[in-house]
PDB file of N, CA and C in Angstrom:
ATOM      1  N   UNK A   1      19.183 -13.309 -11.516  1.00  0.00           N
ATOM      2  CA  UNK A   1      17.834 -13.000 -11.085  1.00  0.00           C
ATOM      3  C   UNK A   1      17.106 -14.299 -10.791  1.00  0.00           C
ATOM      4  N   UNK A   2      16.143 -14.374  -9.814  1.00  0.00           N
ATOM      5  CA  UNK A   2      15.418 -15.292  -9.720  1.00  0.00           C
ATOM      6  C   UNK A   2      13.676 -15.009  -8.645  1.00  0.00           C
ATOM      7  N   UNK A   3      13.119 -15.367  -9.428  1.00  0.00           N
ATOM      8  CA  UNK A   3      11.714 -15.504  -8.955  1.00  0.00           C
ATOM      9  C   UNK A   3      11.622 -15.745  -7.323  1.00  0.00           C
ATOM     10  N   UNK A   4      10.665 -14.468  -6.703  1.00  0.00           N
ATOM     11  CA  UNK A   4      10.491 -15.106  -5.498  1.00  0.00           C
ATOM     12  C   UNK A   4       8.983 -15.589  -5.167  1.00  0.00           C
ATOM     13  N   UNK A   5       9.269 -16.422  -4.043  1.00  0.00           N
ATOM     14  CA  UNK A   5       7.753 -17.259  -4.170  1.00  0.00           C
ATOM     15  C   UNK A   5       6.835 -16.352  -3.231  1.00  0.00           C
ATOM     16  N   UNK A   6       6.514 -15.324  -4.304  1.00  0.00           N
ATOM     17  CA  UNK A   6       5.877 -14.240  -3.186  1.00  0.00           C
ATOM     18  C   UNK A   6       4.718 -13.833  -4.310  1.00  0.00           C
ATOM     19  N   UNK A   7       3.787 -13.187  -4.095  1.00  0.00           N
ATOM     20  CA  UNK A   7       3.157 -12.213  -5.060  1.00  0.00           C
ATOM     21  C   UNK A   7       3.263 -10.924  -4.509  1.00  0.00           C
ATOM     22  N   UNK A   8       2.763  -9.786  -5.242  1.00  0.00           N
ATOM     23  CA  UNK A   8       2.603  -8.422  -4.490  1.00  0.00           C
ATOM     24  C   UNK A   8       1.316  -8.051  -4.908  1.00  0.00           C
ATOM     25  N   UNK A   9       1.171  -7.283  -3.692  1.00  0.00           N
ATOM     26  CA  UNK A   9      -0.340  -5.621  -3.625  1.00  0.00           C
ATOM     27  C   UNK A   9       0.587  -4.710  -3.368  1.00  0.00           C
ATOM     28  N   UNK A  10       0.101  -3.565  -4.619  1.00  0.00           N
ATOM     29  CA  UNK A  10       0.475  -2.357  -4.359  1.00  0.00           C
ATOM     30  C   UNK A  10      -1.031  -2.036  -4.059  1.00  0.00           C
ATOM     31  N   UNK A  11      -0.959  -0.987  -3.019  1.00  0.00           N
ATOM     32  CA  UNK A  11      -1.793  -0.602  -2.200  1.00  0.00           C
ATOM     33  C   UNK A  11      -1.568   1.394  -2.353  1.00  0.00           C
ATOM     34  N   UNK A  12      -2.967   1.475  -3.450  1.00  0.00           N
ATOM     35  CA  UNK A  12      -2.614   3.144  -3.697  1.00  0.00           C
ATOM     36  C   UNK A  12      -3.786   3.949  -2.921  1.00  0.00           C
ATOM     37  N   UNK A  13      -3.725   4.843  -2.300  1.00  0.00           N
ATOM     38  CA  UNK A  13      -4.516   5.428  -1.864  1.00  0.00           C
ATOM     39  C   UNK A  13      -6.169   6.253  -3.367  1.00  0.00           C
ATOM     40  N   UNK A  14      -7.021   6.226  -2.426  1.00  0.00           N
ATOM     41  CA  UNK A  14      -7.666   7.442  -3.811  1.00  0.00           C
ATOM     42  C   UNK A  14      -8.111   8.261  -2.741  1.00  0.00           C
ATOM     43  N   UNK A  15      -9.151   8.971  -3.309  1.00  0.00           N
ATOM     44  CA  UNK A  15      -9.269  10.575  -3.087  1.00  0.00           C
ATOM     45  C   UNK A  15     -10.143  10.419  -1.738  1.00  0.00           C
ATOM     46  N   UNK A  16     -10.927  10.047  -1.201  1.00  0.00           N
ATOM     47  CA  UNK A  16     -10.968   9.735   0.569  1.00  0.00           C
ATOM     48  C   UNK A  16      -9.972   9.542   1.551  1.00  0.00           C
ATOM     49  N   UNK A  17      -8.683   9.187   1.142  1.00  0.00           N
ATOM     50  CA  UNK A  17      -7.587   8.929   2.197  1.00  0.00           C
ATOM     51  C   UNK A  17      -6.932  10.095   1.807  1.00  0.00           C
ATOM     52  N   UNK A  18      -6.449  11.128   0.552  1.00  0.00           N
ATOM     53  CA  UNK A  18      -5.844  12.302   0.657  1.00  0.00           C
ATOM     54  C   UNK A  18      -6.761  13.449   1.054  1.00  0.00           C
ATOM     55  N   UNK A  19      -8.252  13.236   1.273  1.00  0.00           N
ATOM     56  CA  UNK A  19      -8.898  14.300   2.245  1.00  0.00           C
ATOM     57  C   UNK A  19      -8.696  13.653   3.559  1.00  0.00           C
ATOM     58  N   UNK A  20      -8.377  12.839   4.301  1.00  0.00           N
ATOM     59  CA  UNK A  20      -8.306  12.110   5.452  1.00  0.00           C
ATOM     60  C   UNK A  20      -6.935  13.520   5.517  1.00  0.00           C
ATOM     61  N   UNK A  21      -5.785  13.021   4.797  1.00  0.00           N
ATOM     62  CA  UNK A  21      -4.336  13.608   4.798  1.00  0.00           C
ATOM     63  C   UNK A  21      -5.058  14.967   5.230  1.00  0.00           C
ATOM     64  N   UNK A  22      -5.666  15.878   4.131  1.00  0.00           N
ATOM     65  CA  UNK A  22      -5.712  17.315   4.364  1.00  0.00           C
ATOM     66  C   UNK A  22      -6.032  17.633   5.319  1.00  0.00           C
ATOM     67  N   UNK A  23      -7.386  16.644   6.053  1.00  0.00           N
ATOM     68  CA  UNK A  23      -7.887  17.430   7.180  1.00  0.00           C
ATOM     69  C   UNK A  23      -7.616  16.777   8.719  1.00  0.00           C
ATOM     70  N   UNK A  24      -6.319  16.004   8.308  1.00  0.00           N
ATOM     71  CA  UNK A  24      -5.327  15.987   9.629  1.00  0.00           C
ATOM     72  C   UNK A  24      -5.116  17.758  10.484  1.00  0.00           C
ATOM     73  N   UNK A  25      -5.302  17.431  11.689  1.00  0.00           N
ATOM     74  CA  UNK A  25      -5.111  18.536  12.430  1.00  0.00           C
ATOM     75  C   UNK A  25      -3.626  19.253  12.524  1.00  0.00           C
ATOM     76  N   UNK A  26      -3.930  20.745  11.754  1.00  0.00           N
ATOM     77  CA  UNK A  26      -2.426  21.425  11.362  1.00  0.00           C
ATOM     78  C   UNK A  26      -1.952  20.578  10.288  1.00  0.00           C
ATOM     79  N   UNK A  27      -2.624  20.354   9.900  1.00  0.00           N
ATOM     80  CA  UNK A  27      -2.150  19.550   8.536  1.00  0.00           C
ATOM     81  C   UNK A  27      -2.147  20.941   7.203  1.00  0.00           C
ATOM     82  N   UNK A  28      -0.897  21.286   7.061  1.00  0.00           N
ATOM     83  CA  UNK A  28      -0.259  22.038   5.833  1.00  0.00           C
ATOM     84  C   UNK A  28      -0.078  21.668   4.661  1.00  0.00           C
ATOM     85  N   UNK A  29      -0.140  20.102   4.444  1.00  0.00           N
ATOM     86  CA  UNK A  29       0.089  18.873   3.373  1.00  0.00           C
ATOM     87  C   UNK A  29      -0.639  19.756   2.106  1.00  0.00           C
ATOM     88  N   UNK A  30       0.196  20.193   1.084  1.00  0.00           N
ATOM     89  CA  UNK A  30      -0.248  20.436  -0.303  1.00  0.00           C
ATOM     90  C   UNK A  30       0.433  18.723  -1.319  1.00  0.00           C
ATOM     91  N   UNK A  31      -0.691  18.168  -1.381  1.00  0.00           N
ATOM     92  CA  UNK A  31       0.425  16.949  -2.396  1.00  0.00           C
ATOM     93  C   UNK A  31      -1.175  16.733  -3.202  1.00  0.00           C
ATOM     94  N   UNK A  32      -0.771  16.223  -4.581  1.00  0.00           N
ATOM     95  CA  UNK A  32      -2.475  15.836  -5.317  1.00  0.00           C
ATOM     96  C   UNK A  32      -2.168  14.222  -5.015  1.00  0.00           C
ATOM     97  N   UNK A  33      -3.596  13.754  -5.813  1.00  0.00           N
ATOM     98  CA  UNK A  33      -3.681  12.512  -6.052  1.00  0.00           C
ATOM     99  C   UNK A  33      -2.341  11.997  -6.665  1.00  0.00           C
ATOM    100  N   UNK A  34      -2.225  12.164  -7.700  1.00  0.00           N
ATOM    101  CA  UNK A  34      -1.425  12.116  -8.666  1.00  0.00           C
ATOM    102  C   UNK A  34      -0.044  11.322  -7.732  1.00  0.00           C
ATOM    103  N   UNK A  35       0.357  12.617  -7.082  1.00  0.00           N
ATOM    104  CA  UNK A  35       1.552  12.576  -6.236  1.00  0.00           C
ATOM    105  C   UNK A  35       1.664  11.487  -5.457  1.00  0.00           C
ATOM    106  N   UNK A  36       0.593  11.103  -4.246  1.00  0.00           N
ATOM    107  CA  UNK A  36       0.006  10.524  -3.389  1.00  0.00           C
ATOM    108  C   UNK A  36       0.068   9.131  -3.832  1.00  0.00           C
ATOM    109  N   UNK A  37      -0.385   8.800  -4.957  1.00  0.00           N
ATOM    110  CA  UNK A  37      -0.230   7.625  -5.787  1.00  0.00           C
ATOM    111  C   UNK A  37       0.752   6.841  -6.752  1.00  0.00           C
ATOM    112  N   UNK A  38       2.118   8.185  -6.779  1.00  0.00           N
ATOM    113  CA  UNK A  38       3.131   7.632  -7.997  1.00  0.00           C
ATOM    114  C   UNK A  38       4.329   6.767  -6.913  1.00  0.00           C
ATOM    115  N   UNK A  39       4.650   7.041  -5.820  1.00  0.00           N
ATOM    116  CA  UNK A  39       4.966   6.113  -4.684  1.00  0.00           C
ATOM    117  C   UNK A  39       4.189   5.232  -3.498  1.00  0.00           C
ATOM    118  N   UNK A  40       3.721   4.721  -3.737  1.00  0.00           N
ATOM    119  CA  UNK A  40       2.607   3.535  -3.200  1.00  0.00           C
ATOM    120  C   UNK A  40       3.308   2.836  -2.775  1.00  0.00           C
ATOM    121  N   UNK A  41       3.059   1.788  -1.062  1.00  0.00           N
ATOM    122  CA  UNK A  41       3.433   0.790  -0.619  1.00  0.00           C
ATOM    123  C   UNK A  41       3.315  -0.689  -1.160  1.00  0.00           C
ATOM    124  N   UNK A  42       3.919  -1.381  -1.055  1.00  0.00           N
ATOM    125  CA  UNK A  42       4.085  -2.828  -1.773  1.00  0.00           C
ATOM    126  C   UNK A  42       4.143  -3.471  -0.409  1.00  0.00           C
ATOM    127  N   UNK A  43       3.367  -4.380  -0.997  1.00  0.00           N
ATOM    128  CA  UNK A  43       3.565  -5.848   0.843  1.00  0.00           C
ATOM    129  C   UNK A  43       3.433  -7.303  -0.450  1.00  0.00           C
ATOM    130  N   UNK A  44       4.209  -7.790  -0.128  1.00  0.00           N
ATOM    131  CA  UNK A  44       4.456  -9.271  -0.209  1.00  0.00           C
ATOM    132  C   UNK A  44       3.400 -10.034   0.295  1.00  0.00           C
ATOM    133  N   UNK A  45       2.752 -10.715  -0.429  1.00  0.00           N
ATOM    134  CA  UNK A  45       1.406 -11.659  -0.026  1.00  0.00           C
ATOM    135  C   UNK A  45       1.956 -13.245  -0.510  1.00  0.00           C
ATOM    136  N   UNK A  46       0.973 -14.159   0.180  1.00  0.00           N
ATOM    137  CA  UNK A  46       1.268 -15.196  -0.110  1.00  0.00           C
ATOM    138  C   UNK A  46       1.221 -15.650  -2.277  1.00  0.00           C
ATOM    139  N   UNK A  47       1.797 -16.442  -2.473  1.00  0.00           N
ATOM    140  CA  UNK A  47       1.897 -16.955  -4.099  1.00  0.00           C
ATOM    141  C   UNK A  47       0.524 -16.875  -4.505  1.00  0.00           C
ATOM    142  N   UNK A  48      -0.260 -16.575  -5.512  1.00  0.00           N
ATOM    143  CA  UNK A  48      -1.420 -16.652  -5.945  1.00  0.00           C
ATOM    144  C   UNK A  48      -1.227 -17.521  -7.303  1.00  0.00           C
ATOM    145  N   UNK A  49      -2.522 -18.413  -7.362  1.00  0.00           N
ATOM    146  CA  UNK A  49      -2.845 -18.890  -8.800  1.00  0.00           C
ATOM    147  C   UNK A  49      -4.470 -18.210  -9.825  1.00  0.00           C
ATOM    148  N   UNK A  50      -4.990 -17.882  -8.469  1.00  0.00           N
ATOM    149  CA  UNK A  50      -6.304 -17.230  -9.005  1.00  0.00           C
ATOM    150  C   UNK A  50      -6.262 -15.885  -8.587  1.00  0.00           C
ATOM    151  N   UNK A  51      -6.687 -14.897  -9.088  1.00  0.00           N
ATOM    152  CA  UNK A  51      -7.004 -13.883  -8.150  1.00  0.00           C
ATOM    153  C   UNK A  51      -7.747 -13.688  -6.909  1.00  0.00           C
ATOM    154  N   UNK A  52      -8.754 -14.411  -6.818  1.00  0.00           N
ATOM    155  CA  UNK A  52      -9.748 -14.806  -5.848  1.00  0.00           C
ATOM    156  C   UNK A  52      -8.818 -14.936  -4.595  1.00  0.00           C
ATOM    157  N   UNK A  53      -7.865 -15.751  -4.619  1.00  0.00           N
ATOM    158  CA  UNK A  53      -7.306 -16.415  -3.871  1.00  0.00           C
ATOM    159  C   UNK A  53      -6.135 -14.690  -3.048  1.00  0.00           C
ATOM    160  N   UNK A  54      -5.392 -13.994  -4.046  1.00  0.00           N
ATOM    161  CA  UNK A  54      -4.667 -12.745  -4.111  1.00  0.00           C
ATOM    162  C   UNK A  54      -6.022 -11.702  -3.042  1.00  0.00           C
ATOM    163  N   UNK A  55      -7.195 -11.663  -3.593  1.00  0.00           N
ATOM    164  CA  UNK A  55      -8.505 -10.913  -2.791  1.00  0.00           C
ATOM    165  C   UNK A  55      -8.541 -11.158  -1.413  1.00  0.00           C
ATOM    166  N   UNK A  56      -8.557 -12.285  -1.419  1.00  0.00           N
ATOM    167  CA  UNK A  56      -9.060 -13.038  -0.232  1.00  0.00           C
ATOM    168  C   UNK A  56      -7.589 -12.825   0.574  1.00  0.00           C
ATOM    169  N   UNK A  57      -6.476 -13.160   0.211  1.00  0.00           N
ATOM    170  CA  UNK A  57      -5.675 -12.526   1.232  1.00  0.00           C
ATOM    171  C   UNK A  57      -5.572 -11.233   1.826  1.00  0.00           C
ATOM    172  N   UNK A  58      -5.625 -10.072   0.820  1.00  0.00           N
ATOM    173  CA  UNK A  58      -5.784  -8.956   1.108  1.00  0.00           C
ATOM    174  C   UNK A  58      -7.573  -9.002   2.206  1.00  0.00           C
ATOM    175  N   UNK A  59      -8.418  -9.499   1.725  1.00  0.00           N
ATOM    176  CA  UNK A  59      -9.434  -8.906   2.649  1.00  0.00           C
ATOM    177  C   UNK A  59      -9.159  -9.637   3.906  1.00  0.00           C
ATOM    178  N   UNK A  60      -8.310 -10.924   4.225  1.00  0.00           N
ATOM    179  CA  UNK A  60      -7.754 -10.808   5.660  1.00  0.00           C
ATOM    180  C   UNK A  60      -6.545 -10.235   6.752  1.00  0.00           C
ATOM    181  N   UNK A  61      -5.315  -9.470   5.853  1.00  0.00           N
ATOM    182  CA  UNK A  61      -5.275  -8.487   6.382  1.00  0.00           C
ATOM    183  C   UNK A  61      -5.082  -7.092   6.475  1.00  0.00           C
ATOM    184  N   UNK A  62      -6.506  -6.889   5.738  1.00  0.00           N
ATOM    185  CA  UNK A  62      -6.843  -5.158   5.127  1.00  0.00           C
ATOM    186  C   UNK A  62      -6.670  -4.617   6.683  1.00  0.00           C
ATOM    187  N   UNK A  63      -7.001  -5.079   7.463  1.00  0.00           N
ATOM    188  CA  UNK A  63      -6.942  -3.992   9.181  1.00  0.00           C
ATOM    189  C   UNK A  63      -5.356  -3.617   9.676  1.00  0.00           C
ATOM    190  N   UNK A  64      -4.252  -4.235   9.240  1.00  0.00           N
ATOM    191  CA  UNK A  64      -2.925  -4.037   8.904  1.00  0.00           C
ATOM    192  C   UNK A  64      -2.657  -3.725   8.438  1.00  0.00           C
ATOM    193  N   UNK A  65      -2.791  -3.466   6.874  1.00  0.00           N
ATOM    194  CA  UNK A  65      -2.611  -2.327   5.729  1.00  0.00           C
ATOM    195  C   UNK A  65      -3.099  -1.419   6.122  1.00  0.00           C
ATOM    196  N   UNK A  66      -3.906  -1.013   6.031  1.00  0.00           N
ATOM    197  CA  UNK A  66      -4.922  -0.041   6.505  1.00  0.00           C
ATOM    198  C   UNK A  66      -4.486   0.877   7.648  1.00  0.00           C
ATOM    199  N   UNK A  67      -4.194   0.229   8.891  1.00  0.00           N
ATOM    200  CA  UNK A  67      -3.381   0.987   9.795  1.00  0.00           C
ATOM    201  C   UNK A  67      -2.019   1.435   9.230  1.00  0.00           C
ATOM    202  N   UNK A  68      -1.305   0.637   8.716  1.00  0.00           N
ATOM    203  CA  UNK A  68       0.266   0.617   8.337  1.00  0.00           C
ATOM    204  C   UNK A  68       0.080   2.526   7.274  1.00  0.00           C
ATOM    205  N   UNK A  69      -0.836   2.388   6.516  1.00  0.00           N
ATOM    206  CA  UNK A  69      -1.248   3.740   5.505  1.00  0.00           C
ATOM    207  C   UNK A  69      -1.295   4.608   6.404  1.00  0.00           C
ATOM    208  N   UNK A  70      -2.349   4.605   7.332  1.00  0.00           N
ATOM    209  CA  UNK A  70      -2.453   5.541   8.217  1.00  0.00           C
ATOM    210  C   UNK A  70      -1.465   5.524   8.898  1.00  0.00           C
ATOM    211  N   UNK A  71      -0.413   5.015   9.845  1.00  0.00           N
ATOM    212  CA  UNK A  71       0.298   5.645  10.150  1.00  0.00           C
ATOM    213  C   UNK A  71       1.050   5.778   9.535  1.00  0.00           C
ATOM    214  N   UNK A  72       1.558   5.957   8.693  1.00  0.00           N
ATOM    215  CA  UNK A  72       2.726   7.289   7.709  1.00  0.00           C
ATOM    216  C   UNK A  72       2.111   8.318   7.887  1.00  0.00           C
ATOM    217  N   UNK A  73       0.850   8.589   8.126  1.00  0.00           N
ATOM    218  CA  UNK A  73       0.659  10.158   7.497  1.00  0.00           C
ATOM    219  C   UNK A  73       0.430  10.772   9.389  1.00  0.00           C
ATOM    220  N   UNK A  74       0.223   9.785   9.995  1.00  0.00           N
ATOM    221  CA  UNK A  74      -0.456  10.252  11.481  1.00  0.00           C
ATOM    222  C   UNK A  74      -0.133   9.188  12.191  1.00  0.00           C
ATOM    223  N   UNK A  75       0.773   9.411  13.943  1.00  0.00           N
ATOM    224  CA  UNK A  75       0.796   8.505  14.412  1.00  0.00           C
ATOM    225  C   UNK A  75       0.136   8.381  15.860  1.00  0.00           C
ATOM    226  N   UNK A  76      -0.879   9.332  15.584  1.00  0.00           N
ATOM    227  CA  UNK A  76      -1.990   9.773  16.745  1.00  0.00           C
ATOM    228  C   UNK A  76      -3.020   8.857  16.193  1.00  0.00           C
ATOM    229  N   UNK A  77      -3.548   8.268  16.826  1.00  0.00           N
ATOM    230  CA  UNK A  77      -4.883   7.279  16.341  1.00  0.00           C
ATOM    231  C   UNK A  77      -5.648   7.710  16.738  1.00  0.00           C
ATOM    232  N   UNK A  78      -6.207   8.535  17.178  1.00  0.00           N
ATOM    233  CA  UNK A  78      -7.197   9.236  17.685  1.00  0.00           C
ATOM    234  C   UNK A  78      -7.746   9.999  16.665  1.00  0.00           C
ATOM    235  N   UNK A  79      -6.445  10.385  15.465  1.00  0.00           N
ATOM    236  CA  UNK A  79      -7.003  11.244  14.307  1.00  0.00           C
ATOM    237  C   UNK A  79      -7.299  10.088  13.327  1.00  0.00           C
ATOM    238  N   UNK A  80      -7.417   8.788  13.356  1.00  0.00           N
ATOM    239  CA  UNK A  80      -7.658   7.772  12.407  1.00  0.00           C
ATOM    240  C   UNK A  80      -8.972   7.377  12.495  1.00  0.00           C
ATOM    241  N   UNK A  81      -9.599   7.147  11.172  1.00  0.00           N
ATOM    242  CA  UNK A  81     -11.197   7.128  11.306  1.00  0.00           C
ATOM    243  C   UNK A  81     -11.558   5.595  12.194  1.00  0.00           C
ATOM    244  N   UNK A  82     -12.483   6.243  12.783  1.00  0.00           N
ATOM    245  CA  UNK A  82     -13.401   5.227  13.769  1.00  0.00           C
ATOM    246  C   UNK A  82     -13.043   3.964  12.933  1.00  0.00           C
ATOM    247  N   UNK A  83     -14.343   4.238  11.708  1.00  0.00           N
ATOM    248  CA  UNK A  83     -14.711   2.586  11.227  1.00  0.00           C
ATOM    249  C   UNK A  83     -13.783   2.520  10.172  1.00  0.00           C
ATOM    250  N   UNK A  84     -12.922   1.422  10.523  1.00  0.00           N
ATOM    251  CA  UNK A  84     -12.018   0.574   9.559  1.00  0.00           C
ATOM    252  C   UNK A  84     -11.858  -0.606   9.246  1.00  0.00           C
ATOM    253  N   UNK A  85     -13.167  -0.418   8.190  1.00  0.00           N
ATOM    254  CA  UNK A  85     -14.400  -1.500   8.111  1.00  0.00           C
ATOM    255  C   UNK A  85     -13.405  -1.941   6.839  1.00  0.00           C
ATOM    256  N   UNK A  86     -13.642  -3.114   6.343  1.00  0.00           N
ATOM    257  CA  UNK A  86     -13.228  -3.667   4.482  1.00  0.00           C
ATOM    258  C   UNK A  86     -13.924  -3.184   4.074  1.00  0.00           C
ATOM    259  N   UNK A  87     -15.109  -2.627   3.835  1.00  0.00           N
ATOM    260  CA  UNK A  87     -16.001  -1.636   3.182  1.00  0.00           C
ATOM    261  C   UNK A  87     -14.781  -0.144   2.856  1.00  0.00           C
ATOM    262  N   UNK A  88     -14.789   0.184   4.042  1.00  0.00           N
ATOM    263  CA  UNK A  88     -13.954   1.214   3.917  1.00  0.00           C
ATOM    264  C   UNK A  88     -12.638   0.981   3.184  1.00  0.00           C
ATOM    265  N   UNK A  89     -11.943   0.376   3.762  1.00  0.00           N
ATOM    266  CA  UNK A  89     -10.504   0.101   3.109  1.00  0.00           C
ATOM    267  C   UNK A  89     -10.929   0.222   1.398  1.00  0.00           C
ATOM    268  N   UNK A  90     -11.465  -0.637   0.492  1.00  0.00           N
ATOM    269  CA  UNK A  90     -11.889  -0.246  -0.504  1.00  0.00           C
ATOM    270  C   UNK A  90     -12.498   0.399  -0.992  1.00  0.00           C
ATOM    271  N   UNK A  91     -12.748   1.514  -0.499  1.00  0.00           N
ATOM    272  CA  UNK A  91     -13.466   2.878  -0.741  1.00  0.00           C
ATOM    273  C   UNK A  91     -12.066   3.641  -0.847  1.00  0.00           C
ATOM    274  N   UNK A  92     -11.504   3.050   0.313  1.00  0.00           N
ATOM    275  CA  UNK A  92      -9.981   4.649   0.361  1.00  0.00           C
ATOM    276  C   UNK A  92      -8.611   4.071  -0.818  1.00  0.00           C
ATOM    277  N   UNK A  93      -8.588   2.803  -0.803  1.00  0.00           N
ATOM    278  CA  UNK A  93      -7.554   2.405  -1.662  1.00  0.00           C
ATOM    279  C   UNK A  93      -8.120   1.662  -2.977  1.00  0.00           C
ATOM    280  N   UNK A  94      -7.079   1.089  -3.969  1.00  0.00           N
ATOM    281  CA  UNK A  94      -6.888   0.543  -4.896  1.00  0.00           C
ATOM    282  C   UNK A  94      -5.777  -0.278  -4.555  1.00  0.00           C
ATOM    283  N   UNK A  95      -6.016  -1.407  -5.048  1.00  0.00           N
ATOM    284  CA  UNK A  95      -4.991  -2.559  -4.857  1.00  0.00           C
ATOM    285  C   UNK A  95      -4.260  -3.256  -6.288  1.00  0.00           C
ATOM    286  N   UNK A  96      -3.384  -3.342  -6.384  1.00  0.00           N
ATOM    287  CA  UNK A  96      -3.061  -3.781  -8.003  1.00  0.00           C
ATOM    288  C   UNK A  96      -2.197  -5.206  -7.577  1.00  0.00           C
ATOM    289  N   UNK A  97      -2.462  -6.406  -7.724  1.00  0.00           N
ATOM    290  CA  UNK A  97      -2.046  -7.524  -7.640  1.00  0.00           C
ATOM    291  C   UNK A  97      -1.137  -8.259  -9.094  1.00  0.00           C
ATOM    292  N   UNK A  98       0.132  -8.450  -8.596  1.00  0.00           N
ATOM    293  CA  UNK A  98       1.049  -9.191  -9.426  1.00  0.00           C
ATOM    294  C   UNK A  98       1.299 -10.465  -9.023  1.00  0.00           C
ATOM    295  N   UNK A  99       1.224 -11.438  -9.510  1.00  0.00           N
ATOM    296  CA  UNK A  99       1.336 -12.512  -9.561  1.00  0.00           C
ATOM    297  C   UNK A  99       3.232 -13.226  -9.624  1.00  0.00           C
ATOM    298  N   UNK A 100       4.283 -12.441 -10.465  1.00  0.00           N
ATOM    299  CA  UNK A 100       5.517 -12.715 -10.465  1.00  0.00           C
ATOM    300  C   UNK A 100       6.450 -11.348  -9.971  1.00  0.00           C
ATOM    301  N   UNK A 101       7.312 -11.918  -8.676  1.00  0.00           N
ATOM    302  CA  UNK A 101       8.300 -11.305  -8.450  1.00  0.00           C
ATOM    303  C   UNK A 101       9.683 -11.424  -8.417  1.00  0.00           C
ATOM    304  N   UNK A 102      10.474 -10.809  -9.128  1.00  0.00           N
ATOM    305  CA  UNK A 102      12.016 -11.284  -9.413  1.00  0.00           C
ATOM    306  C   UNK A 102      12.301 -10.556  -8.851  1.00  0.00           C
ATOM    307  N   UNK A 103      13.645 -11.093  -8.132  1.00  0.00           N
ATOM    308  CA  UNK A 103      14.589 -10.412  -7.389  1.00  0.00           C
ATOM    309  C   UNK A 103      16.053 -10.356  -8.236  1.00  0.00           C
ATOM    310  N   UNK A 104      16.182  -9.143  -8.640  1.00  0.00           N
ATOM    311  CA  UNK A 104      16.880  -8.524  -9.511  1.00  0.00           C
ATOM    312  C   UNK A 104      18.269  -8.067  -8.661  1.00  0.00           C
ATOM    313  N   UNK A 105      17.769  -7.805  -7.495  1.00  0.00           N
ATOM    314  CA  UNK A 105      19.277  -7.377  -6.500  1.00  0.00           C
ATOM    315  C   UNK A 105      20.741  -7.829  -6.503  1.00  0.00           C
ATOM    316  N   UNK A 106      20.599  -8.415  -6.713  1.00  0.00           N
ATOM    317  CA  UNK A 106      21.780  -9.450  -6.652  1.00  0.00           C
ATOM    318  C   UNK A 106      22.756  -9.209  -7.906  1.00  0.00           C
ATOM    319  N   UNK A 107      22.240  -9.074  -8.870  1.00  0.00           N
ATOM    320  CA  UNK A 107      22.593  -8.824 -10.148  1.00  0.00           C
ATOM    321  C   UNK A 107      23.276  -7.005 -10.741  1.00  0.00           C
ATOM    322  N   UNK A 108      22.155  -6.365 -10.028  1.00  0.00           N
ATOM    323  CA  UNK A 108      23.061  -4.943  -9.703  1.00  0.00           C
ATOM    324  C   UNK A 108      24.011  -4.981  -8.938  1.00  0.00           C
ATOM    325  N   UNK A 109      23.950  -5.510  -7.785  1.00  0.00           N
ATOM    326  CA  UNK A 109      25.309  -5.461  -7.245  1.00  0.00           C
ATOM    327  C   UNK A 109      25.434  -4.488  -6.106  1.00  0.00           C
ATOM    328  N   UNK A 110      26.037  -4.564  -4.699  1.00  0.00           N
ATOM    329  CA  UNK A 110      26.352  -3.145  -3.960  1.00  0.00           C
ATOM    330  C   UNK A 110      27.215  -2.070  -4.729  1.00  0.00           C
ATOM    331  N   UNK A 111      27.995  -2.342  -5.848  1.00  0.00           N
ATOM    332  CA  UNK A 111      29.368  -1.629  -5.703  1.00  0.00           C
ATOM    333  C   UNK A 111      28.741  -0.541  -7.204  1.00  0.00           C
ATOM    334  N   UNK A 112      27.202  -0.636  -7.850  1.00  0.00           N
ATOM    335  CA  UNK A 112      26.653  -0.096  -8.719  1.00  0.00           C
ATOM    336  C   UNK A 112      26.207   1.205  -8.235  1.00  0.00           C
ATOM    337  N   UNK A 113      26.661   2.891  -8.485  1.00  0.00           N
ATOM    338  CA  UNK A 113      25.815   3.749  -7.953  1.00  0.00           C
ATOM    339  C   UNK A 113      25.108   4.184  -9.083  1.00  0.00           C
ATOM    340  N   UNK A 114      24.095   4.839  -8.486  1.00  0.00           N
ATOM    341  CA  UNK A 114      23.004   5.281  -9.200  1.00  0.00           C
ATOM    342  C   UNK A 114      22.342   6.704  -9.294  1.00  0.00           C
ATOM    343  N   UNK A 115      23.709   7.317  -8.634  1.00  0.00           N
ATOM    344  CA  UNK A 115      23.799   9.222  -8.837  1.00  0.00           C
ATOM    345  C   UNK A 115      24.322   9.621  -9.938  1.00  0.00           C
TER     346      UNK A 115
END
């Protein structure tokens, strides 16, 4: 195993982006918060020493996250809200910032299954 020189944002939706989901057009989507939130996207950000520093990356490129969320659920932009303001983005998500990432891969191995 060994440390990569990365940090992470997990990037979870809250309850404004799963009414966004519901009231997608023909949208049938039964999933809760709960659900919506126990698989969350991860993006690799630059190394952090402060958090400030972890913030400040994310608030330059929240308009890429932000789209990247939305399209999983919709790849019509026309159904994606107008203003996708940083105001907004932190209204619809939660961000959880880690500071250490190990890369463990290597060490499981290809030839390990996991059925």
């Amino acid at each position: 195993m060994y440390a990569v020189d990365r940090s992470v944002a997990i990037v979870k939706p809250k309850e404004p982006f799963l009414d966004w989901i519901r009231n997608l057009p023909g949208s049938e989507i039964d999933i809760t918060l709960e659900q919506l939130r126990a698989d969350s996207t991860v993006y690799l950000i630059p190394d952090f020493d402060e958090i400030e520093d972890a913030l400040a990356a994310i608030d330059h490129i929240y308009g890429r996250i932000f789209e990247a969320e939305l399209s999983e659920w919709s790849d019509e932009e026309n159904t994606w809200p107008v203003d996708r303001s940083l105001k907004l983005f932190w209204k619809w998500f939660d961000v959880s910032l880690h500071s250490i990432v190990i890369d463990a891969a290597e060490d499981i191995g290809e030839e390990t299954a996991f059925s």
